[in-house]
C-alpha atoms as a PDB file:
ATOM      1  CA  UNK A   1      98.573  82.733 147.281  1.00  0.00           C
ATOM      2  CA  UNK A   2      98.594  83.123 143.447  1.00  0.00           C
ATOM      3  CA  UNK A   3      95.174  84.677 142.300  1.00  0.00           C
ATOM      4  CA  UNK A   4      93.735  82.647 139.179  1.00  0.00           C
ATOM      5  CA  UNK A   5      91.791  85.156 137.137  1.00  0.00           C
ATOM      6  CA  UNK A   6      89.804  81.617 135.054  1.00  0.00           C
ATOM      7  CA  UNK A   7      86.979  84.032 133.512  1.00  0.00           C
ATOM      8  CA  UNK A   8      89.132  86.759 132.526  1.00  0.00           C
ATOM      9  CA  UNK A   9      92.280  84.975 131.140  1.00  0.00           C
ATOM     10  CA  UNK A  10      89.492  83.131 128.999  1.00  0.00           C
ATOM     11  CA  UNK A  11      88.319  86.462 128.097  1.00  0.00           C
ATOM     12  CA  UNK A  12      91.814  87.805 126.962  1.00  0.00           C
ATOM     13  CA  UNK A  13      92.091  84.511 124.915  1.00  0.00           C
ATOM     14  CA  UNK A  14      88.993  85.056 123.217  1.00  0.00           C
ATOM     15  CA  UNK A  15      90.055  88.746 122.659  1.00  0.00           C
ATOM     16  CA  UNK A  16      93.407  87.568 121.075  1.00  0.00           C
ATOM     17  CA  UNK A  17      92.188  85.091 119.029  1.00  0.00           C
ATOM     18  CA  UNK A  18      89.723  87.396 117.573  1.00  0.00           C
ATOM     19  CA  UNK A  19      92.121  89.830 116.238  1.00  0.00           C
ATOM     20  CA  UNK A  20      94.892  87.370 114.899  1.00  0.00           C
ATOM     21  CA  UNK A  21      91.567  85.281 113.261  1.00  0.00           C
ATOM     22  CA  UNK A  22      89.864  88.424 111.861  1.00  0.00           C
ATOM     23  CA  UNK A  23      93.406  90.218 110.904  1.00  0.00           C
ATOM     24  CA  UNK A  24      94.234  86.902 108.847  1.00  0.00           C
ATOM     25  CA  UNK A  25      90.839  86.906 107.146  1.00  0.00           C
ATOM     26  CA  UNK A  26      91.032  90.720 106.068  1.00  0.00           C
ATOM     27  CA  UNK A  27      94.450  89.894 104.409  1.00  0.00           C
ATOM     28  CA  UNK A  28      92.732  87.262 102.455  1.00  0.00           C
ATOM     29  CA  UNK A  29      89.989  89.718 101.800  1.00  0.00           C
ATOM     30  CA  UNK A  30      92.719  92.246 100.482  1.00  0.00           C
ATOM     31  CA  UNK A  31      94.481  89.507  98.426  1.00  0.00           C
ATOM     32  CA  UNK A  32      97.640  90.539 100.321  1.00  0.00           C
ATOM     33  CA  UNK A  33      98.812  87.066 101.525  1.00  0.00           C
ATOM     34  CA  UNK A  34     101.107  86.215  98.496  1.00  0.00           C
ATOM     35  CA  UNK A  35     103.991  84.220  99.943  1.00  0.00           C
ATOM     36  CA  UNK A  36     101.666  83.634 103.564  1.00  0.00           C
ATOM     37  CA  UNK A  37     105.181  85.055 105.372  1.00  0.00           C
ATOM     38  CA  UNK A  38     102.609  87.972 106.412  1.00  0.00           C
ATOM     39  CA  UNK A  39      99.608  85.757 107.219  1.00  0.00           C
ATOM     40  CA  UNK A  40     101.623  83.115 109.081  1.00  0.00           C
ATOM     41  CA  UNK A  41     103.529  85.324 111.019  1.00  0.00           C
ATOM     42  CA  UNK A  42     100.565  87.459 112.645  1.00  0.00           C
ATOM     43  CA  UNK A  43     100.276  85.913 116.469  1.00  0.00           C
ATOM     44  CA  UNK A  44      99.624  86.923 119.410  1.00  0.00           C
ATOM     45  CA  UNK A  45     100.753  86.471 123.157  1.00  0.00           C
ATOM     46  CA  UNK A  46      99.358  86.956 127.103  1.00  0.00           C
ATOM     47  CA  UNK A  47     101.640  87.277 129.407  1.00  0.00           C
ATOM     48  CA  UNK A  48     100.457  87.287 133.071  1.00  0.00           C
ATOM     49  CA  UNK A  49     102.607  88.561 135.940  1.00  0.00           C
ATOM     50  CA  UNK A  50     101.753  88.452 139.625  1.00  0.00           C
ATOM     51  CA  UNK A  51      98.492  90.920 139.726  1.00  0.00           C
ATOM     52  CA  UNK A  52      98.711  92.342 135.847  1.00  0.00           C
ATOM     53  CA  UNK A  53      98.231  90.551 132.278  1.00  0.00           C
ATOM     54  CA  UNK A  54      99.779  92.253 128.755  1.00  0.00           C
ATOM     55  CA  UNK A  55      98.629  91.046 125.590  1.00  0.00           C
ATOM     56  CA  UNK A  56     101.150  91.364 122.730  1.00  0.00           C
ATOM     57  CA  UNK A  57     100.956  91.193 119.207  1.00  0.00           C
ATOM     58  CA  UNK A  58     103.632  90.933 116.318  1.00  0.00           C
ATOM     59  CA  UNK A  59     103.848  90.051 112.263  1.00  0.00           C
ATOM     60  CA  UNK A  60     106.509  90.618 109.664  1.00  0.00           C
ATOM     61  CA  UNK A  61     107.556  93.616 110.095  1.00  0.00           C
ATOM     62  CA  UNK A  62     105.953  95.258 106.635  1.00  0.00           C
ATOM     63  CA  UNK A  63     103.040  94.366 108.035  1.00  0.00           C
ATOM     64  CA  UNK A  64     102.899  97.848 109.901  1.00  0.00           C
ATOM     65  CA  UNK A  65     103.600  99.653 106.449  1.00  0.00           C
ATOM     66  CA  UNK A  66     100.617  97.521 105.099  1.00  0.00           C
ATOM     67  CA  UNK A  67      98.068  97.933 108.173  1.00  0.00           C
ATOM     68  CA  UNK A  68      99.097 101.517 108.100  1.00  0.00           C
ATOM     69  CA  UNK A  69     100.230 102.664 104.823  1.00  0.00           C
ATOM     70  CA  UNK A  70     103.177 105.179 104.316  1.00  0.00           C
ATOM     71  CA  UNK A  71     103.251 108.656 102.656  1.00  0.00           C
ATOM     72  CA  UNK A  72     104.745 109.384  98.998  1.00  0.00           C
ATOM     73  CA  UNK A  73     107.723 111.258  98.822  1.00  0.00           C
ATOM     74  CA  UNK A  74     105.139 114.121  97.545  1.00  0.00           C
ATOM     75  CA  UNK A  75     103.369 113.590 101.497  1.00  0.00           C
ATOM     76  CA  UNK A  76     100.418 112.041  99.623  1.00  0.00           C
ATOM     77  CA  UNK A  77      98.676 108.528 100.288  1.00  0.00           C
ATOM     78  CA  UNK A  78      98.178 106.267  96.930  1.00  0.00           C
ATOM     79  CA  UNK A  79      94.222 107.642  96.909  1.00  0.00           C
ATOM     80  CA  UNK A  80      92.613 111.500  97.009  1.00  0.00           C
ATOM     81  CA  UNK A  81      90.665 110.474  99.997  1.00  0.00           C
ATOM     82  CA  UNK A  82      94.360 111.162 102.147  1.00  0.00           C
ATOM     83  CA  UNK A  83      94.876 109.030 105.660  1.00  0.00           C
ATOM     84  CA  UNK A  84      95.377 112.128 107.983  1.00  0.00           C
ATOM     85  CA  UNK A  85      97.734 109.878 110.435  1.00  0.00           C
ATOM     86  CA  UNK A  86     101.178 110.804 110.640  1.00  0.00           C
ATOM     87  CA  UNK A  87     103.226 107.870 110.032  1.00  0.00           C
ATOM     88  CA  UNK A  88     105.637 106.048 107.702  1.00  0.00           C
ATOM     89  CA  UNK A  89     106.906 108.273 104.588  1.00  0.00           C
ATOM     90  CA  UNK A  90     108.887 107.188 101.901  1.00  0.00           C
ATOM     91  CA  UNK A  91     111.774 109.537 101.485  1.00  0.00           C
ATOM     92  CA  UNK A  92     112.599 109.532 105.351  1.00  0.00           C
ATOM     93  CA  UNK A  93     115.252 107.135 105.879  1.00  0.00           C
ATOM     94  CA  UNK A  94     112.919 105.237 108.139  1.00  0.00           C
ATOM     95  CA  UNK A  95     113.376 102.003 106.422  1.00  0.00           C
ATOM     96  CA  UNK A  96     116.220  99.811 105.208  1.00  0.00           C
ATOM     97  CA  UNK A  97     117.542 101.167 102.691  1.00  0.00           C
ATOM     98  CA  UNK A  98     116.920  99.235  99.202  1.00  0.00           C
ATOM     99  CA  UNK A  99     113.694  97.314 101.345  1.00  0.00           C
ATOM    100  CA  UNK A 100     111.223  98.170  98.927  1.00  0.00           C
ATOM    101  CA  UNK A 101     113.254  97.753  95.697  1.00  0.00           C
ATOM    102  CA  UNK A 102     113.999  93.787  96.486  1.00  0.00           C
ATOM    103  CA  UNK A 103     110.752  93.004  97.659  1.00  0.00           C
ATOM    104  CA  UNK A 104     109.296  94.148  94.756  1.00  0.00           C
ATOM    105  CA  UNK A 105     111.682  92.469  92.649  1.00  0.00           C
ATOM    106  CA  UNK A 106     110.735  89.195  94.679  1.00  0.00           C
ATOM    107  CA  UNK A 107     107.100  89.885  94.038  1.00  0.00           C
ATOM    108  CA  UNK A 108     107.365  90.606  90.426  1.00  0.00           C
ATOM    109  CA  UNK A 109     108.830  87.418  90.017  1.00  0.00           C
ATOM    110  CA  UNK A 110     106.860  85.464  91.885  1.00  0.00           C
ATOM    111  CA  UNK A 111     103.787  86.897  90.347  1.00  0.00           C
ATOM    112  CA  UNK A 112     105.256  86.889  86.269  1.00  0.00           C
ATOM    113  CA  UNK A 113     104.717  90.281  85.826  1.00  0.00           C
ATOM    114  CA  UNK A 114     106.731  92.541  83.160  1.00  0.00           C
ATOM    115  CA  UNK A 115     105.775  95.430  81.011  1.00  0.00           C
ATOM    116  CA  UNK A 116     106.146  95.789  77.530  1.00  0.00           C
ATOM    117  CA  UNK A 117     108.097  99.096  75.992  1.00  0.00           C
ATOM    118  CA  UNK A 118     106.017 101.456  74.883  1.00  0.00           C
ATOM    119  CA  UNK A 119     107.861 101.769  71.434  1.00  0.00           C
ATOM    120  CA  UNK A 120     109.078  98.651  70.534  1.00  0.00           C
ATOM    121  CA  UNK A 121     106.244  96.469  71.979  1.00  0.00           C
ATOM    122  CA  UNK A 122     109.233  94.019  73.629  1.00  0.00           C
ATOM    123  CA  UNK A 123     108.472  92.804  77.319  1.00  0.00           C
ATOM    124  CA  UNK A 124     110.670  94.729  79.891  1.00  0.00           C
ATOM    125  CA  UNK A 125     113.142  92.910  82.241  1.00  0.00           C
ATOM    126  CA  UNK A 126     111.833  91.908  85.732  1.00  0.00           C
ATOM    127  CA  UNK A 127     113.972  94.193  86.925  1.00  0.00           C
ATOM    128  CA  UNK A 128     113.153  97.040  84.830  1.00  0.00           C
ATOM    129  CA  UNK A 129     108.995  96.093  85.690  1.00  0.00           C
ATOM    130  CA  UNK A 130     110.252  96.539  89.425  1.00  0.00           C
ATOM    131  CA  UNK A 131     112.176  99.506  89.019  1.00  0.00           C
ATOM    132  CA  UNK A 132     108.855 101.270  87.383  1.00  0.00           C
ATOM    133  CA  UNK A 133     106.668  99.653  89.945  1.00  0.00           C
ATOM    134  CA  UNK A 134     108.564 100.506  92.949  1.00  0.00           C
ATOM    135  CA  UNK A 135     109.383 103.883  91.736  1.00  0.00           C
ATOM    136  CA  UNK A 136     105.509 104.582  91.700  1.00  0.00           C
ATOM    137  CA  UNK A 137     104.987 103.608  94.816  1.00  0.00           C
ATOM    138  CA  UNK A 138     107.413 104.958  96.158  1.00  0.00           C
ATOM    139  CA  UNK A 139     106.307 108.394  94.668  1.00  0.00           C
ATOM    140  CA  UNK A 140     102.475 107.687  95.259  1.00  0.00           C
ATOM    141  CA  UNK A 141     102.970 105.856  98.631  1.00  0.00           C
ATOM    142  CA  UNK A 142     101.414 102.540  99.920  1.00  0.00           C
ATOM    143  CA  UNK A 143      97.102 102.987 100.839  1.00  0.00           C
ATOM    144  CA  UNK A 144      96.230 102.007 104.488  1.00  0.00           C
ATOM    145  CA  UNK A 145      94.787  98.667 104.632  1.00  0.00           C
ATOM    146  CA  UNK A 146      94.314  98.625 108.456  1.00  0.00           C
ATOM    147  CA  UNK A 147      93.847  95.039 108.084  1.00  0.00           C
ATOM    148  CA  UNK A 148      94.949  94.699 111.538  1.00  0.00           C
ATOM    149  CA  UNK A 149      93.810  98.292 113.430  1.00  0.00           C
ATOM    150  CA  UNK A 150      90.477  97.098 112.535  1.00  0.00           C
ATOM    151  CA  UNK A 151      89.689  94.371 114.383  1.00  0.00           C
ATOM    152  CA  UNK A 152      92.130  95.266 117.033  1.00  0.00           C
ATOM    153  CA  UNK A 153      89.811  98.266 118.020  1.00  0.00           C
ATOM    154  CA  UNK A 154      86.730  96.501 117.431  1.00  0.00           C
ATOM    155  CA  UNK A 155      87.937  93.409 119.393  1.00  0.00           C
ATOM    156  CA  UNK A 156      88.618  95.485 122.087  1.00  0.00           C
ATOM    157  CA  UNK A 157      85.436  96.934 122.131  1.00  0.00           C
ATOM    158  CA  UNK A 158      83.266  93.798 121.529  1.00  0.00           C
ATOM    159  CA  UNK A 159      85.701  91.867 124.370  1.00  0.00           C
ATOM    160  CA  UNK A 160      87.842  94.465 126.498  1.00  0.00           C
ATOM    161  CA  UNK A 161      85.222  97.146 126.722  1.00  0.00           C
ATOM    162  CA  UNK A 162      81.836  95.333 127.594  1.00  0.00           C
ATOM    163  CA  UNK A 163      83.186  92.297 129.491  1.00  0.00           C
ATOM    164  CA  UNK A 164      86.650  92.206 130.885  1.00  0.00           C
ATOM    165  CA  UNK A 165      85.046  93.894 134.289  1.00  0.00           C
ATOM    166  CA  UNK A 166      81.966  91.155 134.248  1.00  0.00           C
ATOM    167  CA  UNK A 167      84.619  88.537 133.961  1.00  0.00           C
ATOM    168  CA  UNK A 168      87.120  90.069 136.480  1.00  0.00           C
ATOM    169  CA  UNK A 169      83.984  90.656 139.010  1.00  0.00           C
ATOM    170  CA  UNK A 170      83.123  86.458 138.406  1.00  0.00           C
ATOM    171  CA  UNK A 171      86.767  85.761 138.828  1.00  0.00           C
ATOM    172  CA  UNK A 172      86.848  87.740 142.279  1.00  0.00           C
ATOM    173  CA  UNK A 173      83.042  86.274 143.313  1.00  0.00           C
ATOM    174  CA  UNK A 174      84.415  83.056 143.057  1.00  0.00           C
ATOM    175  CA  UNK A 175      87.321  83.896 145.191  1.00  0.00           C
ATOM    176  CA  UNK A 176      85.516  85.121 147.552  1.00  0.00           C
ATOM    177  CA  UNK A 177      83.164  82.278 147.604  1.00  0.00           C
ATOM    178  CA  UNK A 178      86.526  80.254 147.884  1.00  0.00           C
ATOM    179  CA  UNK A 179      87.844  82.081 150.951  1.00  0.00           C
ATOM    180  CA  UNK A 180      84.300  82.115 152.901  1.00  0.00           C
ATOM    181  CA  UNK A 181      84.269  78.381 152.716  1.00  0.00           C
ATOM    182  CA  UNK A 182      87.771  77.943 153.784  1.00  0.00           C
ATOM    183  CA  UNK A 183      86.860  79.707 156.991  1.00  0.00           C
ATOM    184  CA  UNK A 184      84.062  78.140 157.721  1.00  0.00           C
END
């Protein structure tokens, strides 16, 4: 006989919810949900085999290099206050190659952006405003957001932490309670 955990699968729910909900939110906070690819994409999953339960998340994948930020090619973060977690660096080859360069391109589009030349007061190509854009970042690197580390780790200590064992210890009371009246 399959064991139905009620009390804690709704906990897990709640737990998963939380983190896609608040994750969302801090992008909108951030003003980082341009094109909503991002935003829509950030979901989550339970998956519940015979006596265990996993909970899964996944987004775009430059969502990691936004939650997370990546390294300059100088080893520096975009701010003095530098994110001491090793992680993504530009420089690397740990990305496609030309990633950054397109989606900036995309971006600067999308958003009208160009500079003007310094001497002849002209606006610059989109592609030239990308080129200067992406080369800076790519030099300074990309800040951590941890738009989605934070609520993961607070979700898990507001849900996972204080209650999963109340809810598992209901689940297995009312089993119990269950088996004593079938024998009866």
């Amino acid at each position: 006989m399959l064991i139905e955990l009620k009390k804690t699968s709704e906990l897990l729910e709640k737990y998963k919810n939380y983190v896609v909900q608040q994750s969302r939110a801090n992008l909108s906070k951030l003003k980082k949900k341009n094109t909503l690819k991002l935003y829509q994409s950030i979901k989550g999953e339970i998956l519940t085999e015979d006596n265990y339960s996993l909970i899964g998340f996944t987004m775009e994948d430059y969502g990691f290099y936004q939650d997370q930020g990546v390294k300059g090619v100088n080893g520096k973060f975009q701010t003095r206050n530098d994110y001491k977690k090793e992680g993504f660096q530009f420089g690397k080859k740990q990305g496609v190659k030309g990633g950054l360069t397109k989606g900036i391109e995309k971006w600067v589009i999308q958003k009208g952006i160009q500079f003007r030349d310094k001497k002849t007061g002209r606006f610059l190509t989109y592609k030239s405003t990308a080129f200067l854009i992406t080369r800076s970042i790519y030099q300074k690197g990309i800040k951590p957001s941890l738009f989605f580390t934070k609520p993961f780790i607070r979700g898990y200590q507001k849900y996972i932490e204080t209650d999963l064992m109340k809810a598992y210890a209901q689940d297995v009371e009312t089993l119990v309670g269950y088996n004593l009246k079938r024998i009866k």
